[in-house]
Protein backbone atom coordinates (compact mmCIF):
# COMPACT_ATOMS: atom_id res chain seq x y z
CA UNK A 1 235.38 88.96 90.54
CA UNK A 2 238.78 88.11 90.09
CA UNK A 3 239.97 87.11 93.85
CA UNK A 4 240.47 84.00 95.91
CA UNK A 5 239.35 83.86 99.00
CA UNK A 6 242.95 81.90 100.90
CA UNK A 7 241.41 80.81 104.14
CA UNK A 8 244.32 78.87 105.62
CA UNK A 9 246.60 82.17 105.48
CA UNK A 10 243.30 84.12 106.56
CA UNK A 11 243.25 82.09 109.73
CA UNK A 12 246.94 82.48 110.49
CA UNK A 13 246.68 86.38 110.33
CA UNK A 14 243.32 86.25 112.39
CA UNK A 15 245.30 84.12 115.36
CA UNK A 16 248.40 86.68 114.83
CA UNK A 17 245.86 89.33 115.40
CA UNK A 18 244.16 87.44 118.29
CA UNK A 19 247.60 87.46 120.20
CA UNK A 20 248.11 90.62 119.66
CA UNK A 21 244.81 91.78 121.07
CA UNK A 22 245.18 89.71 124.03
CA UNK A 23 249.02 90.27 124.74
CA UNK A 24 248.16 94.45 124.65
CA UNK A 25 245.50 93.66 127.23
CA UNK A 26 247.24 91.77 129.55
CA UNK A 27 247.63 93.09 132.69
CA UNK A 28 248.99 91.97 135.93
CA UNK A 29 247.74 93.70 139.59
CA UNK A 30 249.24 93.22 143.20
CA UNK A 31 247.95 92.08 146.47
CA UNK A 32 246.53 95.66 148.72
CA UNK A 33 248.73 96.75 151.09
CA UNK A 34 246.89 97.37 154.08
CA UNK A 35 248.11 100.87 156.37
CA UNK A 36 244.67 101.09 158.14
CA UNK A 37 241.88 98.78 159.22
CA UNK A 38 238.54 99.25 160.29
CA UNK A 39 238.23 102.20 158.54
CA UNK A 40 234.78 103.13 156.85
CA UNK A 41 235.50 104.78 153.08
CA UNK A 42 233.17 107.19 152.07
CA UNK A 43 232.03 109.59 149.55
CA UNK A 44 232.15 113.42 150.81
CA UNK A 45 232.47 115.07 147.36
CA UNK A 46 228.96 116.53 147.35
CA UNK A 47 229.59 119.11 149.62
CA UNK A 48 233.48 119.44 149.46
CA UNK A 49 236.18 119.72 146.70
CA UNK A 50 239.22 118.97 149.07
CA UNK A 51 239.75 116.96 152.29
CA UNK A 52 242.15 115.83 154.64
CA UNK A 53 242.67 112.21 153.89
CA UNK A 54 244.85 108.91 155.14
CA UNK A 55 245.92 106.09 152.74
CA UNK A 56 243.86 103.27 154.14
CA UNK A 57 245.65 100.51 151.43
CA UNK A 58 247.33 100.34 148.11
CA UNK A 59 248.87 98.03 145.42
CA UNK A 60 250.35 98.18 142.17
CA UNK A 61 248.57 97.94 138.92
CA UNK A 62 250.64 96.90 135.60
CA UNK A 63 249.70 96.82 131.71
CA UNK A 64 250.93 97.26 128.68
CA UNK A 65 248.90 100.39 127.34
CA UNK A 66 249.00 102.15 130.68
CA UNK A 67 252.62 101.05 132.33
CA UNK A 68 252.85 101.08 136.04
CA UNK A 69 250.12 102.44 137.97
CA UNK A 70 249.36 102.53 141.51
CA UNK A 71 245.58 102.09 143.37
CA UNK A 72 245.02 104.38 146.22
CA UNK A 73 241.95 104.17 148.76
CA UNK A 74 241.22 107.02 151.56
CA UNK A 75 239.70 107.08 154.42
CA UNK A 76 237.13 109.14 152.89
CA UNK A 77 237.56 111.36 149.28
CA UNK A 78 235.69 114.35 147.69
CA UNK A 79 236.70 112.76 144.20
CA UNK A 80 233.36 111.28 142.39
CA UNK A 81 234.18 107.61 141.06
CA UNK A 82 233.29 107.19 137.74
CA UNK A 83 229.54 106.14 137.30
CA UNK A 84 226.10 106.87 136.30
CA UNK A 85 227.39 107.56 132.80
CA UNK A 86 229.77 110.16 134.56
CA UNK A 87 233.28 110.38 134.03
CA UNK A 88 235.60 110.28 137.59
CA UNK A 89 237.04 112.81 139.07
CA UNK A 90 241.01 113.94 138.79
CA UNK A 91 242.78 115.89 141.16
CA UNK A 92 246.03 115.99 142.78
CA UNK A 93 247.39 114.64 146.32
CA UNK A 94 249.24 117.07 148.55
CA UNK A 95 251.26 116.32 150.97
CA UNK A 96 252.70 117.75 154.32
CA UNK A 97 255.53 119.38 152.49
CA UNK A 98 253.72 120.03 149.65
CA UNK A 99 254.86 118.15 147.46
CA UNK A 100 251.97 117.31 144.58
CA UNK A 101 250.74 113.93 143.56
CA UNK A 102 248.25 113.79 140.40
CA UNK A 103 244.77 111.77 140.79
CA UNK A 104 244.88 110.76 136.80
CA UNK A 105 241.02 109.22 137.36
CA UNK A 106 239.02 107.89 139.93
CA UNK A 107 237.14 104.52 139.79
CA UNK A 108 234.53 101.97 142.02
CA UNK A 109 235.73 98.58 142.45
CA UNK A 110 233.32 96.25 144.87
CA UNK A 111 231.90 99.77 146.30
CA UNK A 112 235.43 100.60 146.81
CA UNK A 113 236.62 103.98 145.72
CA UNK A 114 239.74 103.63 143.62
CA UNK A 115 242.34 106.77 142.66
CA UNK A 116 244.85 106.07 139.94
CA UNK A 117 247.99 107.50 140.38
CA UNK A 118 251.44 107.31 138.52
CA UNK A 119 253.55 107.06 141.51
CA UNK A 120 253.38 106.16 145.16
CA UNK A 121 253.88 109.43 147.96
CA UNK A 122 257.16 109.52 149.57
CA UNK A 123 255.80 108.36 152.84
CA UNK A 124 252.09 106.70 152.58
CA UNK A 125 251.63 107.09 155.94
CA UNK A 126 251.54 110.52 156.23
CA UNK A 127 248.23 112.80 156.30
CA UNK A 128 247.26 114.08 152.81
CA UNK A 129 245.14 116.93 151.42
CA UNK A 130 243.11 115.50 148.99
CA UNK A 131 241.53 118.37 146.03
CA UNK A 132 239.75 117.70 142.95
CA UNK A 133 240.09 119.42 139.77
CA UNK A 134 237.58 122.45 140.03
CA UNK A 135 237.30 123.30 136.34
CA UNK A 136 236.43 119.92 135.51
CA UNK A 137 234.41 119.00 138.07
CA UNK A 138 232.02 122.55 137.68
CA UNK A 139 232.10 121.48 133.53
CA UNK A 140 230.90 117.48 133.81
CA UNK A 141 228.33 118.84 136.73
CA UNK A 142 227.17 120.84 134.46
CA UNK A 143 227.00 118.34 131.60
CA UNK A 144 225.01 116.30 133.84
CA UNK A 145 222.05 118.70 135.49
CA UNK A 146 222.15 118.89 130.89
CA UNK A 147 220.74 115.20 130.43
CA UNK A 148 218.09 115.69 133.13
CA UNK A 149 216.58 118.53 131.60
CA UNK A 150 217.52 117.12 128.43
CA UNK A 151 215.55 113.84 129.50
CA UNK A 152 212.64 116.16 130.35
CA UNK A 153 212.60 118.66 127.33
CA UNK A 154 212.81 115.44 125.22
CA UNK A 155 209.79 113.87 127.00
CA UNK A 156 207.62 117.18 126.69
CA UNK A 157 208.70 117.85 122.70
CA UNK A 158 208.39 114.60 121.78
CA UNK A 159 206.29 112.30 123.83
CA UNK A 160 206.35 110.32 127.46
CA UNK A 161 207.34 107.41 125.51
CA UNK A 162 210.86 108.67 125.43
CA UNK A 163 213.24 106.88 127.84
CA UNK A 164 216.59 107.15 128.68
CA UNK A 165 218.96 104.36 127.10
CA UNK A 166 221.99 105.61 128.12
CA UNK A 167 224.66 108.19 129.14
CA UNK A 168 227.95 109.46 128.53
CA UNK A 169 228.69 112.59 130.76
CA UNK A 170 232.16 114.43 130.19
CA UNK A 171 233.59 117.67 131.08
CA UNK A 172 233.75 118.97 127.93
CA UNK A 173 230.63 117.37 126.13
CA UNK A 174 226.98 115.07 126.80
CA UNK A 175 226.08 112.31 124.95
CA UNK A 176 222.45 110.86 125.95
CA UNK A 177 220.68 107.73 124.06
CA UNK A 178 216.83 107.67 124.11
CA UNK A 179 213.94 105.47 122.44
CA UNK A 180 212.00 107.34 119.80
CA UNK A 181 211.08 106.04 116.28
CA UNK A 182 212.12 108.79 113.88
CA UNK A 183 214.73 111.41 113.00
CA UNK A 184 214.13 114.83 115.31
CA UNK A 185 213.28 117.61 113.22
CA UNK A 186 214.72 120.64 112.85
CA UNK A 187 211.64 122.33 114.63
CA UNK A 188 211.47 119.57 116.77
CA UNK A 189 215.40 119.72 117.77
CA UNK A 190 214.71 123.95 118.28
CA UNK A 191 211.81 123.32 120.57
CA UNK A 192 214.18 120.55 123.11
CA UNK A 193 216.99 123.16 122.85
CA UNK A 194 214.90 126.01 123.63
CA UNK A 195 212.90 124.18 126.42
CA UNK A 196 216.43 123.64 128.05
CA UNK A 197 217.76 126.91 127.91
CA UNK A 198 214.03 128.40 129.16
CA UNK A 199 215.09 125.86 132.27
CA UNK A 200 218.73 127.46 132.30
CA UNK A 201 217.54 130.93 132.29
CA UNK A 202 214.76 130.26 135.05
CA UNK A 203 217.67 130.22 137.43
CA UNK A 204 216.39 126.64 139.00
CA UNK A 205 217.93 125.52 142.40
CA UNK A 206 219.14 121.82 142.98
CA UNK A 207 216.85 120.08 145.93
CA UNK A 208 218.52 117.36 146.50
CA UNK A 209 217.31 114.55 149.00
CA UNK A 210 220.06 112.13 149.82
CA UNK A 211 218.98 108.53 151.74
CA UNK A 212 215.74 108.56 151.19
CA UNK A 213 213.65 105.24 150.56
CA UNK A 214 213.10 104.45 146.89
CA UNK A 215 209.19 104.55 147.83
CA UNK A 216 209.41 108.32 148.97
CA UNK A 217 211.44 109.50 145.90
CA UNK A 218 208.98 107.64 143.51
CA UNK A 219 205.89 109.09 145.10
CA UNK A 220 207.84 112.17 144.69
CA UNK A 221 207.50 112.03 141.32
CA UNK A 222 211.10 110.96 140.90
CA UNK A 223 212.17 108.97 137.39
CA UNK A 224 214.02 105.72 138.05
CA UNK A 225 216.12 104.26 135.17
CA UNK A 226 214.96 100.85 133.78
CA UNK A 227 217.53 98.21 134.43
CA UNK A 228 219.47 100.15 137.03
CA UNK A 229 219.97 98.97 139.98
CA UNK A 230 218.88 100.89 143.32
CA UNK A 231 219.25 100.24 146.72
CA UNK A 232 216.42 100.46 149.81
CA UNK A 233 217.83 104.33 150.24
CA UNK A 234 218.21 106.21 147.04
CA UNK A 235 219.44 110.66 146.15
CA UNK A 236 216.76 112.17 143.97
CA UNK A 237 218.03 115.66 142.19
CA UNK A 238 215.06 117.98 141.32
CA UNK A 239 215.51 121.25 138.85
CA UNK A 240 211.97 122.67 139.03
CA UNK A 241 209.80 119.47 137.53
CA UNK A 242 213.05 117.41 136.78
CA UNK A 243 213.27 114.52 139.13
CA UNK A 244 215.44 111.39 138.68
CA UNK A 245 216.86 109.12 141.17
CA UNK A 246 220.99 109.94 140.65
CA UNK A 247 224.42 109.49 142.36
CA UNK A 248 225.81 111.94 140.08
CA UNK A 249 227.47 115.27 140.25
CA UNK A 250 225.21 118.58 139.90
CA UNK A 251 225.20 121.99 139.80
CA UNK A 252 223.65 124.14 142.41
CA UNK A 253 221.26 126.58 140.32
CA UNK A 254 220.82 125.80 136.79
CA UNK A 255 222.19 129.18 136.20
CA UNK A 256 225.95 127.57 136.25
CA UNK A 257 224.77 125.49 132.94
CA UNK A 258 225.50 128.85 131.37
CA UNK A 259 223.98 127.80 128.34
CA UNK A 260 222.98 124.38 126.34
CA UNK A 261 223.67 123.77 122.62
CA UNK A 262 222.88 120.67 120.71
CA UNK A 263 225.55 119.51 118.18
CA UNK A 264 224.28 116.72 116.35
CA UNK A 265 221.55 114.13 116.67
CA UNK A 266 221.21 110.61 114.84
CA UNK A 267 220.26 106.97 115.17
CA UNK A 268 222.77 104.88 117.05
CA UNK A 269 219.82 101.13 116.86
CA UNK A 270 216.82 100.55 115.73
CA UNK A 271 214.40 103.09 118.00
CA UNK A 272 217.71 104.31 119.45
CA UNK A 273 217.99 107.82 119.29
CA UNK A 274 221.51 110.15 120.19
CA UNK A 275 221.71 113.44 120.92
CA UNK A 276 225.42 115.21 121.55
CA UNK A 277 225.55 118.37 123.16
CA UNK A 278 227.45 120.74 124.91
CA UNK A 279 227.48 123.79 127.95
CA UNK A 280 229.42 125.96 129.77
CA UNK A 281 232.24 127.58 128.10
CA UNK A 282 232.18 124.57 125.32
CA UNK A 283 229.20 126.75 123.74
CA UNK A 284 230.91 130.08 124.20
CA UNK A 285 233.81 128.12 121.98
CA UNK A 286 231.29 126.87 119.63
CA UNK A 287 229.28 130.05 118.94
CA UNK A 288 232.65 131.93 118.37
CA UNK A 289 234.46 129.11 116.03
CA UNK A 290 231.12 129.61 114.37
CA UNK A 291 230.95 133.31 114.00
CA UNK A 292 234.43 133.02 113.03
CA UNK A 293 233.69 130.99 109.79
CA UNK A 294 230.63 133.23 109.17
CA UNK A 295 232.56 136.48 108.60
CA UNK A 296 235.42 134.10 106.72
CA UNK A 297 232.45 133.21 103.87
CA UNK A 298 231.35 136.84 104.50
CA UNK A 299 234.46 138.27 103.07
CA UNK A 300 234.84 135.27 100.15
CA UNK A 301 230.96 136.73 99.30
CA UNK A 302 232.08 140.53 99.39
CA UNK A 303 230.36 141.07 102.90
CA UNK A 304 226.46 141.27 101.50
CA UNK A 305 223.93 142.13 103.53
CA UNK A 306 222.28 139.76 102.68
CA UNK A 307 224.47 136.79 102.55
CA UNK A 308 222.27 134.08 102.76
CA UNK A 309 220.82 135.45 99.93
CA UNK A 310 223.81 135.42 98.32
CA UNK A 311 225.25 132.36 98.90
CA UNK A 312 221.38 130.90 97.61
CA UNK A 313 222.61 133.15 94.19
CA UNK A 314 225.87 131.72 93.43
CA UNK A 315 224.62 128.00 94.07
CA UNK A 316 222.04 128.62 91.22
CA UNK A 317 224.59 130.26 89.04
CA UNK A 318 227.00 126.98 89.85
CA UNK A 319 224.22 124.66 88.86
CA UNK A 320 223.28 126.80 85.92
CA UNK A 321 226.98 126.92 84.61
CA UNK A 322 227.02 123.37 85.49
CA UNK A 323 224.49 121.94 83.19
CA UNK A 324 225.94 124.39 80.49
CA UNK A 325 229.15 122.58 80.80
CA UNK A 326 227.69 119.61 80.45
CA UNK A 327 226.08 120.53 77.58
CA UNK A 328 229.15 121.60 76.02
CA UNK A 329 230.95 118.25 77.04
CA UNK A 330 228.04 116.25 75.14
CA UNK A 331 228.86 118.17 72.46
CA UNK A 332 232.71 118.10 72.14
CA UNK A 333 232.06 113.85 73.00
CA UNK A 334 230.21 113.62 70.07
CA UNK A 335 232.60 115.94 67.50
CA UNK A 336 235.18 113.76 68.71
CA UNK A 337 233.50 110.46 68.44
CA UNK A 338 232.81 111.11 64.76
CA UNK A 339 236.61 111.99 64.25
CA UNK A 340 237.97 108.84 66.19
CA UNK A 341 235.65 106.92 64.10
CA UNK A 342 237.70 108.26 60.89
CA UNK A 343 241.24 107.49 62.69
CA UNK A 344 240.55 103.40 63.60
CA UNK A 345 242.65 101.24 62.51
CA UNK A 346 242.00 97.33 61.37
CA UNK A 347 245.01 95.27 62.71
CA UNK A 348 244.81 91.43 63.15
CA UNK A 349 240.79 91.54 62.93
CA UNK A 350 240.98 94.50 65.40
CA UNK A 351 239.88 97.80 65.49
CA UNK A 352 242.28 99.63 67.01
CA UNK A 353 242.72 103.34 68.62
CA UNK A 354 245.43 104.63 71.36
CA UNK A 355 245.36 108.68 71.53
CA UNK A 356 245.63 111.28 73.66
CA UNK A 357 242.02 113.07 74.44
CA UNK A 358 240.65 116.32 76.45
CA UNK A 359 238.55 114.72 78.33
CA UNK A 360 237.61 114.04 81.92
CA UNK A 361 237.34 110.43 83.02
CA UNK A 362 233.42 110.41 82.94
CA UNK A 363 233.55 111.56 79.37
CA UNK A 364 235.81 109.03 78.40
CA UNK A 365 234.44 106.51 79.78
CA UNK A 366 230.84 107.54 77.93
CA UNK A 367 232.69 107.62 74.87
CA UNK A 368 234.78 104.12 75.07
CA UNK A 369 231.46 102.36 75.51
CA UNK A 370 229.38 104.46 72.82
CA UNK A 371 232.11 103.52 70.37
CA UNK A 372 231.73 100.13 71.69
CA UNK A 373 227.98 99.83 70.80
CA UNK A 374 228.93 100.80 67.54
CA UNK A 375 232.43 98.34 66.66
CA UNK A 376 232.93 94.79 67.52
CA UNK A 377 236.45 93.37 68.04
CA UNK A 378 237.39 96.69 69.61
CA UNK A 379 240.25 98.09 71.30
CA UNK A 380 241.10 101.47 72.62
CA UNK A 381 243.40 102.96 75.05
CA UNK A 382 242.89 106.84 75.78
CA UNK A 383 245.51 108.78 77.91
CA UNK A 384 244.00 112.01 79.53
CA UNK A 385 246.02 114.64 81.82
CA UNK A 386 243.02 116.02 84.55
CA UNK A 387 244.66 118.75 87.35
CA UNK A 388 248.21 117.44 86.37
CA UNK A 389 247.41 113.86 86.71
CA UNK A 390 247.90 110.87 84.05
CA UNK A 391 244.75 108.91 83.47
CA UNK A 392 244.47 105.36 81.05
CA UNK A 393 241.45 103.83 80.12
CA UNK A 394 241.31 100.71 78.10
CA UNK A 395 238.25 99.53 76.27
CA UNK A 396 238.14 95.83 74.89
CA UNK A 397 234.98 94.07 72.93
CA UNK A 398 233.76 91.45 75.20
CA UNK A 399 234.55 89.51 71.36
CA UNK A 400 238.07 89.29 71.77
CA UNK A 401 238.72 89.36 75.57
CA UNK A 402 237.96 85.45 74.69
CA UNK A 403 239.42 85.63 71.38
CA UNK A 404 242.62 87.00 71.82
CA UNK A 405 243.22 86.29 75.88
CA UNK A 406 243.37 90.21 76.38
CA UNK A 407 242.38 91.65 79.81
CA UNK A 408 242.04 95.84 80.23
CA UNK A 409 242.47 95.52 84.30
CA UNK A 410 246.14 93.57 83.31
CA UNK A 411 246.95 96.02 80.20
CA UNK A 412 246.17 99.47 82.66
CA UNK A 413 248.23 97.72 85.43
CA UNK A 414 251.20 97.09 83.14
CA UNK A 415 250.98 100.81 81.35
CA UNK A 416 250.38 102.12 84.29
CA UNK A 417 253.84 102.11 85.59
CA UNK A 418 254.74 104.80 82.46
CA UNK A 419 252.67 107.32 84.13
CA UNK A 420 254.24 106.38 87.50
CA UNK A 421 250.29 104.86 89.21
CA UNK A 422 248.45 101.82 88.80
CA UNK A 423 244.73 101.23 88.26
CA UNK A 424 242.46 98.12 87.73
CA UNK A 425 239.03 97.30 86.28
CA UNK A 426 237.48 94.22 84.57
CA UNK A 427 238.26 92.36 81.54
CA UNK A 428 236.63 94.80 79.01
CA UNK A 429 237.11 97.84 81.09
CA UNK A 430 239.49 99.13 83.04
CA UNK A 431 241.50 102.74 84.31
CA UNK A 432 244.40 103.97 85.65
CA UNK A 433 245.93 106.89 87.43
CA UNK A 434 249.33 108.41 88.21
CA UNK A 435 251.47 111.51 88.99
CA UNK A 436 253.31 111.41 85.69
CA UNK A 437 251.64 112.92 82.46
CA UNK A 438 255.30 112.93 80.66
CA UNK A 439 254.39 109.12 80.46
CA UNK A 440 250.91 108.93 78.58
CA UNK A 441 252.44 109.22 75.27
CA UNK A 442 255.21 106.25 75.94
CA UNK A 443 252.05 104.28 77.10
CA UNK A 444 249.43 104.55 74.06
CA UNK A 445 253.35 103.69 71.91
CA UNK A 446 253.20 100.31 73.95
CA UNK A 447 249.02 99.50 73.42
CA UNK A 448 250.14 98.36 70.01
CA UNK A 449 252.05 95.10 71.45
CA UNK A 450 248.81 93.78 72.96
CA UNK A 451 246.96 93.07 69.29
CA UNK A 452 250.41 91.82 67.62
């Protein structure tokens, strides 16, 4: 109530922000350089972390949110491209002199492995040693062996109608999307977490079968994806009864997970479920962030033995003391309702009150409209200081908002600026709050002017 809706200027902002969107996306990207033809570029970063590579081509990549980048293709690379839900490999370039280039990601492009790299090497014809980022790499393999027994745990707790929808695989966390048509439980969310771990602890080896026909790896017992797209030859990854069809980076022995910690599941569409988690040294970080805080509320409790327990006492004794408060609230609301009742005052056909109360805003509030039921033509203004903060609240009978033109969202706006803060409302109600108490009194001076 009380806006206008100004479509032409709407419009003009929406194509300012249009622009904008498309002017920080623009981007402009070179012709490939060619150093070496007929060269096949492959993929050797299953077995390796660093190999002697050529620059096959290049070019030059430009935007606004990234700058100047440059494109680099090998001969062949042990950096994974990004895919599969997995995030790429980084690294660094070494040359014959050793001087150091960074790999700041690693991409596909029309089967095409891409590395993104600030600069260009001195010479780009020289022989390179190409090495990928261990720590990473060991963390996101990690991460990703995770979602298949994830996928599997999920299927056994819960039911063999649950089915991956999707996958977001990072060094230092998992995200993984499956169909299922309710909120996990917290027995239920134990059991997956458990049933991982179990897997962890069993010490499983990876047996992984690289270009083998789709056919074989089914028959296997191997899980295919729906809607992803396989070729005639296909890598299944097995951990013990975990088989999928993946291109993706693994551990060797489900041992290096370490250990496998869910953080937080919830609904992300309708019969789309998400679970985040973590491994590795992430859950050594968690566990001891989390101890951390334990001994903190430890210490605020007096170190009980017991402090569950504890904690369960002091939340009753909060609520108790909180409906006792309330209580006594009712009460003082009341006493003071029957003395503002004595101290109206009849001006122009108005009943009119401004003081200064010891109230919260909730009481006031309950009061203004109590008084209401009980006055017509009525007009109040009450100025309240809560934790060193001003607070206005203007009451006016729906009678003479008509009668008299007054509005309380216009009257706390105007006396708000004495308590240095601003406020708003509707036409019979309305507050206001600011960082100067020194000003309440100057304001319930001025609520006079507005029945005059």
């Amino acid at each position: 109530k009380g806006f206008v809706l100004n479509e032409d200027d709407f419009h003009v902002e929406m194509k300012k922000q249009k622009e904008r969107s498309r002017s920080a996306s623009k981007s402009s990207t070179d012709d490939w350089t060619d150093l070496i033809n007929n060269t096949e570029e492959g993929f050797v970063g299953y077995d390796t972390l660093e190999a002697d590579v050529k620059i096959t081509r290049y070019r030059k990549v430009s935007s606004k949110k990234e700058g100047d980048q440059y494109q680099l293709v090998f001969n062949h690379t042990p950096f994974y491209p990004e895919g599969g839900g997995q995030v790429g490999d980084k690294g660094y370039l070494e040359d014959i002199h050793g001087d150091v280039l960074y790999i700041l990601n690693t991409k596909k492009e029309n089967n095409v492995i891409i590395h993104f790299t600030k600069n260009l090497p001195k010479n780009v014809r020289e022989p390179f040693t190409a090495v990928v980022d261990q720590k990473q790499r060991q963390r996101t393999s990690a991460n990703h062996s995770a979602t298949h027994l994830l996928h599997q745990a999920l299927r056994e707790v819960l039911g063999t109608h649950v089915a991956q929808k999707g996958s977001a695989v990072h060094s230092k966390h998992l995200r993984f999307d499956f169909s299922h048509f309710s909120k996990l439980t917290v027995d239920e969310l134990r059991d997956v977490e458990n049933f991982v771990n179990a897997r962890i602890e069993g010490k499983l080896p990876l047996i992984e079968k690289r270009a083998i026909l789709k056919e074989e790896a089914i028959a296997d017992g191997a899980m295919s994806l729906f809607g992803e797209k396989y070729g005639d030859t296909v890598r299944s990854i097995r951990f013990g009864q975990s088989v999928e069809l993946c291109g993706g980076t693994h551990v060797t022995n489900t041992s290096d997970i370490w250990h496998f910690k869910i953080k937080s599941e919830g609904a992300v569409a309708a019969g789309i479920r998400r679970i985040e988690a973590i491994t590795m040294d992430a859950t050594k970080e968690y566990y001891l962030e989390n101890n951390s805080v334990f001994h903190e509320l430890k210490e605020l409790l007096n170190n009980p033995k017991e402090p569950v327990k504890a904690l369960l006492a002091i939340q009753h004794e909060n609520n108790t003391l909180k409906k006792q408060l309330d209580q006594l609230l009712k009460a003082k609301t009341k006493n003071l309702k029957s003395e503002l009742r004595n101290e109206l005052q009849e001006i122009n056909g108005v009943q009119f009150l401004a003081k200064k109360v010891d109230l919260d805003a909730n009481a006031i509030k309950t009061l203004a409209f109590e008084l209401g039921n009980e006055f017509k033509n009525l007009f109040l203004l009450f100025g309240a200081e809560n934790n060193g903060k001003a607070i206005l609240t203007c009451y006016v009978s729906k009678e003479i908002v008509a009668d008299k033109n007054l509005d309380a969202g216009a009257i706390v706006r105007e006396l708000g600026t004495y308590i240095q803060g601003g406020g708003g409302g509707q036409a019979f109600f309305a507050t206001a709050g600011g960082k100067k108490p020194a000003g309440i009194d100057e304001a319930l001076e001025k609520a006079i002017t507005y029945i005059h």
